[in-house]
Protein backbone atom coordinates (compact mmCIF):
# COMPACT_ATOMS: atom_id res chain seq x y z
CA UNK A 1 12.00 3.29 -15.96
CA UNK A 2 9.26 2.72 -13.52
CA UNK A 3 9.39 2.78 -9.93
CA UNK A 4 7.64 1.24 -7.16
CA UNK A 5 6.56 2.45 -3.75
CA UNK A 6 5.72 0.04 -1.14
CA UNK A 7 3.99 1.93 1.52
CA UNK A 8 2.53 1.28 5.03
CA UNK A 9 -0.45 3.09 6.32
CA UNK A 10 -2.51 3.08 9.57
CA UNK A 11 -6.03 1.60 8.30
CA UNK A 12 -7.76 4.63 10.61
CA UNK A 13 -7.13 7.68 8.61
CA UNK A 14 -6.82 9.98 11.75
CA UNK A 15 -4.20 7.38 13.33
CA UNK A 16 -0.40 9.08 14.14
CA UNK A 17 1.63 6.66 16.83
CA UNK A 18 3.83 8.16 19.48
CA UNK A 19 6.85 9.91 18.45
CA UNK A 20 8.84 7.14 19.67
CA UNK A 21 7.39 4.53 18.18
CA UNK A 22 7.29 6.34 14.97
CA UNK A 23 11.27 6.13 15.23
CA UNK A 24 11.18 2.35 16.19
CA UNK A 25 8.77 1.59 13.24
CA UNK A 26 11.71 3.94 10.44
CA UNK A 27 14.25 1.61 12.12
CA UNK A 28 12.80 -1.61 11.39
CA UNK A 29 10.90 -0.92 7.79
CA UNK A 30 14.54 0.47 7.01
CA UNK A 31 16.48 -2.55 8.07
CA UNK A 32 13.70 -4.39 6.11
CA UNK A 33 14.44 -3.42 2.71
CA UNK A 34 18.16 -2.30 2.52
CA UNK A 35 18.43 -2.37 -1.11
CA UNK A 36 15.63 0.80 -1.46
CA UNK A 37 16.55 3.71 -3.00
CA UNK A 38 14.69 5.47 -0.34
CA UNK A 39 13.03 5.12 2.85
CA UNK A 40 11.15 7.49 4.81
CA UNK A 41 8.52 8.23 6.89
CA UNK A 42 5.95 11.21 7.05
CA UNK A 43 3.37 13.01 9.37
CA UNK A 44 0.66 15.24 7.76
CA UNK A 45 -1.47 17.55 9.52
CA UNK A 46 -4.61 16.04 7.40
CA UNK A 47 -5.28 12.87 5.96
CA UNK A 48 -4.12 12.10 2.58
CA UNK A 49 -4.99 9.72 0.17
CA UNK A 50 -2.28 7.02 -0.80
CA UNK A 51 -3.00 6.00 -4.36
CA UNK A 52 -1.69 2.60 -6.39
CA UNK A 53 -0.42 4.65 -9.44
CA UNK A 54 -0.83 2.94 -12.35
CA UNK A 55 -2.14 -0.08 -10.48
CA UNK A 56 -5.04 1.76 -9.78
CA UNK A 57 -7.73 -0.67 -10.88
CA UNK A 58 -11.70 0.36 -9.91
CA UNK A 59 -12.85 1.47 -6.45
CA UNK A 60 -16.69 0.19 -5.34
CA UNK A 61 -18.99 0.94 -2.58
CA UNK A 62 -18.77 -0.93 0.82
CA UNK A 63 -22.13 -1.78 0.67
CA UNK A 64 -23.35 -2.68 -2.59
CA UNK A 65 -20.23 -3.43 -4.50
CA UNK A 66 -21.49 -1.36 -7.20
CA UNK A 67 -18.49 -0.17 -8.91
CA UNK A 68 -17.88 3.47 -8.42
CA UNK A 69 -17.73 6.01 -11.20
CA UNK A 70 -14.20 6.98 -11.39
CA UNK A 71 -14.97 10.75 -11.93
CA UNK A 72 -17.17 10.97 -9.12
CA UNK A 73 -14.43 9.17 -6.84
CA UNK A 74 -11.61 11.89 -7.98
CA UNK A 75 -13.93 14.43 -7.30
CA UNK A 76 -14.94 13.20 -3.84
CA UNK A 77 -11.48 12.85 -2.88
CA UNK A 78 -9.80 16.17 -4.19
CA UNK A 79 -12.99 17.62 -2.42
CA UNK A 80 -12.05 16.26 0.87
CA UNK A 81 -8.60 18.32 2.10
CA UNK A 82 -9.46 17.68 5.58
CA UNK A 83 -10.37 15.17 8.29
CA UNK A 84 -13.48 15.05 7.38
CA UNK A 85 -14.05 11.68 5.04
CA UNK A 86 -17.74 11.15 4.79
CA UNK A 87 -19.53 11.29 1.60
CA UNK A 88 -23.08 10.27 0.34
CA UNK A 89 -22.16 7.23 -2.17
CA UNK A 90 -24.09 7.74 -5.63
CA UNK A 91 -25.14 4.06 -6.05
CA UNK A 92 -27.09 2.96 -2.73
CA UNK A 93 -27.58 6.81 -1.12
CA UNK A 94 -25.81 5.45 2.27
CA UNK A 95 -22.96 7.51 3.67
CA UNK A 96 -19.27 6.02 3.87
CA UNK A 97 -15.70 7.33 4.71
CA UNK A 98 -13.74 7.36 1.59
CA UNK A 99 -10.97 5.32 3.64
CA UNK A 100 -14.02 2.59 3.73
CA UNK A 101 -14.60 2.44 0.08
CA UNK A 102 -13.32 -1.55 -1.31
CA UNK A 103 -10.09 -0.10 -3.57
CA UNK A 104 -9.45 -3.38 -5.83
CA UNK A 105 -5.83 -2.69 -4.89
CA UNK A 106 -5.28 -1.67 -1.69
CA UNK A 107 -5.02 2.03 -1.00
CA UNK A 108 -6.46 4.44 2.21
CA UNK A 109 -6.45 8.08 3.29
CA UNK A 110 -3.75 8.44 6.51
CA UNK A 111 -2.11 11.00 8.05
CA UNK A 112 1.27 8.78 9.08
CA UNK A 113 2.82 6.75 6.28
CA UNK A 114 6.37 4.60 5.82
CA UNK A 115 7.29 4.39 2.53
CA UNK A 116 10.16 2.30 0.34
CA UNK A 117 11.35 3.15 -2.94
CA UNK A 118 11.79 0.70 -5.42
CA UNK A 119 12.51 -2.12 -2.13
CA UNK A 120 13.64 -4.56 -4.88
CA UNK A 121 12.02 -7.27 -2.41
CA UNK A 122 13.87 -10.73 -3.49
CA UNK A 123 17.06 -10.84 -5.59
CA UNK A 124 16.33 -11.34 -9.30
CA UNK A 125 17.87 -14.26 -10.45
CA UNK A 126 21.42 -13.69 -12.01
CA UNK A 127 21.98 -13.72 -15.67
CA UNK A 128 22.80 -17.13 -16.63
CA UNK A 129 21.11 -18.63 -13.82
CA UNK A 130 18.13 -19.60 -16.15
CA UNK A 131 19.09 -21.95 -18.74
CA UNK A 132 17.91 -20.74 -21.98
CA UNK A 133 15.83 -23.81 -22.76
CA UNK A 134 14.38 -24.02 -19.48
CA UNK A 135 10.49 -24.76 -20.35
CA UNK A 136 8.45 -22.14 -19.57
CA UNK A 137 6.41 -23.56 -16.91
CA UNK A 138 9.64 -24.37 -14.81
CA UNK A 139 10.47 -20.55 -14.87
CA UNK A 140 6.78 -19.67 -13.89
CA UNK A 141 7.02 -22.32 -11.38
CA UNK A 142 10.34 -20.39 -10.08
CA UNK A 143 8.77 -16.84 -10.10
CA UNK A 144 5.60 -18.21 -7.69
CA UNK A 145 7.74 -19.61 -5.67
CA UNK A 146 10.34 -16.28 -5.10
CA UNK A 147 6.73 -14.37 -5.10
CA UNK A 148 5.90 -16.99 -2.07
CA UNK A 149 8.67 -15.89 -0.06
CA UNK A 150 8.23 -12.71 -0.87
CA UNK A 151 4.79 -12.41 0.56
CA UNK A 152 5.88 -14.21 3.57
CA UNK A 153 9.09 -11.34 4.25
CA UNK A 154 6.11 -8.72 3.86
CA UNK A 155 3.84 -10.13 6.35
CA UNK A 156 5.98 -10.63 8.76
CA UNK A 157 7.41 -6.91 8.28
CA UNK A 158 3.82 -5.87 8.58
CA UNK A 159 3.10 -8.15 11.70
CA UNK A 160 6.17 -5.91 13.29
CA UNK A 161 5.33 -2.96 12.35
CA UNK A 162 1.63 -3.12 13.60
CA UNK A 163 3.15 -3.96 17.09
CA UNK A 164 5.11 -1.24 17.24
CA UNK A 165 2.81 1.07 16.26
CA UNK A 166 -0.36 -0.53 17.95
CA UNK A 167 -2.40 -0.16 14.77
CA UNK A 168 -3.70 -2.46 12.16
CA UNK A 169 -2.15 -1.54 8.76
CA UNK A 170 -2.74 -1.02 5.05
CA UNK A 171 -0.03 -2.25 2.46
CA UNK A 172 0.00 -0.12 -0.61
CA UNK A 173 2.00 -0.73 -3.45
CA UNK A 174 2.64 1.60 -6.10
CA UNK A 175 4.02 1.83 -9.75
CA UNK A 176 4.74 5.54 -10.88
């Protein structure tokens, strides 16, 4: 089985809050998703990068779109162990910070992250709740509409969060 990491970063790389509101941020992402295997929250000393998994899709430049050459992205970023993001981009010779680059789904270098472990957002429904010959557009229907709500729960816990933490964030989710 699969898991899935919903994480929240600060969309400036270099960004740690206050210790404090580091604590008030745990406390609320916590109370957010209850039913996660795990929460947590971690400080690095450098900025990592915060990857999709397997929803990893393409990565392109900021100014060109030019989709970038997945080789030279994994090199540029294993390359890169410190604060210093800047690189030369391959396509259009301009430089960038690799936390600039357009990931197709979301993902950033940070140094402060929250994370949730499988945060099973939105109760499945229960078995037998579907009837069997339900037409299949009805149950599609049903799914946008639980992904609806969904979406709404996560930007409200983002909304909080960023006020706590006086920082714009990134939502990253992840399939490992």
């Amino acid at each position: 089985m699969s898991d899935t990491i919903l994480r929240f970063i600060p969309s400036d790389a270099q960004f740690v809050p206050a210790p404090e509101d580091q604590q008030e941020a745990l406390k609320i992402f916590g109370s957010s998703f209850p039913k996660a295997d795990e929460i947590k929250m971690s400080v690095y000393r450098d900025a990592r990068f915060f990857d999709q998994g397997e929803n990893f899709e393409s990565v392109s430049c900021p100014f060109c779109e030019k989709e970038l050459d997945k080789e030279w992205f994994w090199k540029a970023t294993y390359q890169k162990r410190n604060w210093d993001l800047r690189v030369k981009l391959p396509c259009c010779g301009k430089g960038s910070s690799l936390n600039d680059l357009k990931y197709e789904s979301p993902a950033g270098f940070a140094r402060f992250v929250l994370e949730a472990s499988n945060p099973l957002m939105g109760d499945p429904l229960p078995k037998g709740a579907v009837p069997p010959r339900l037409p299949l557009a009805e149950v599609r229907k049903m799914q946008r509409r639980q992904n609806l709500e969904t979406e709404k729960v996560l930007q409200k816990v983002r909304q909080n969060l960023e006020e706590i933490l006086k920082t714009e964030l990134r939502r990253i989710w992840a399939r490992y």
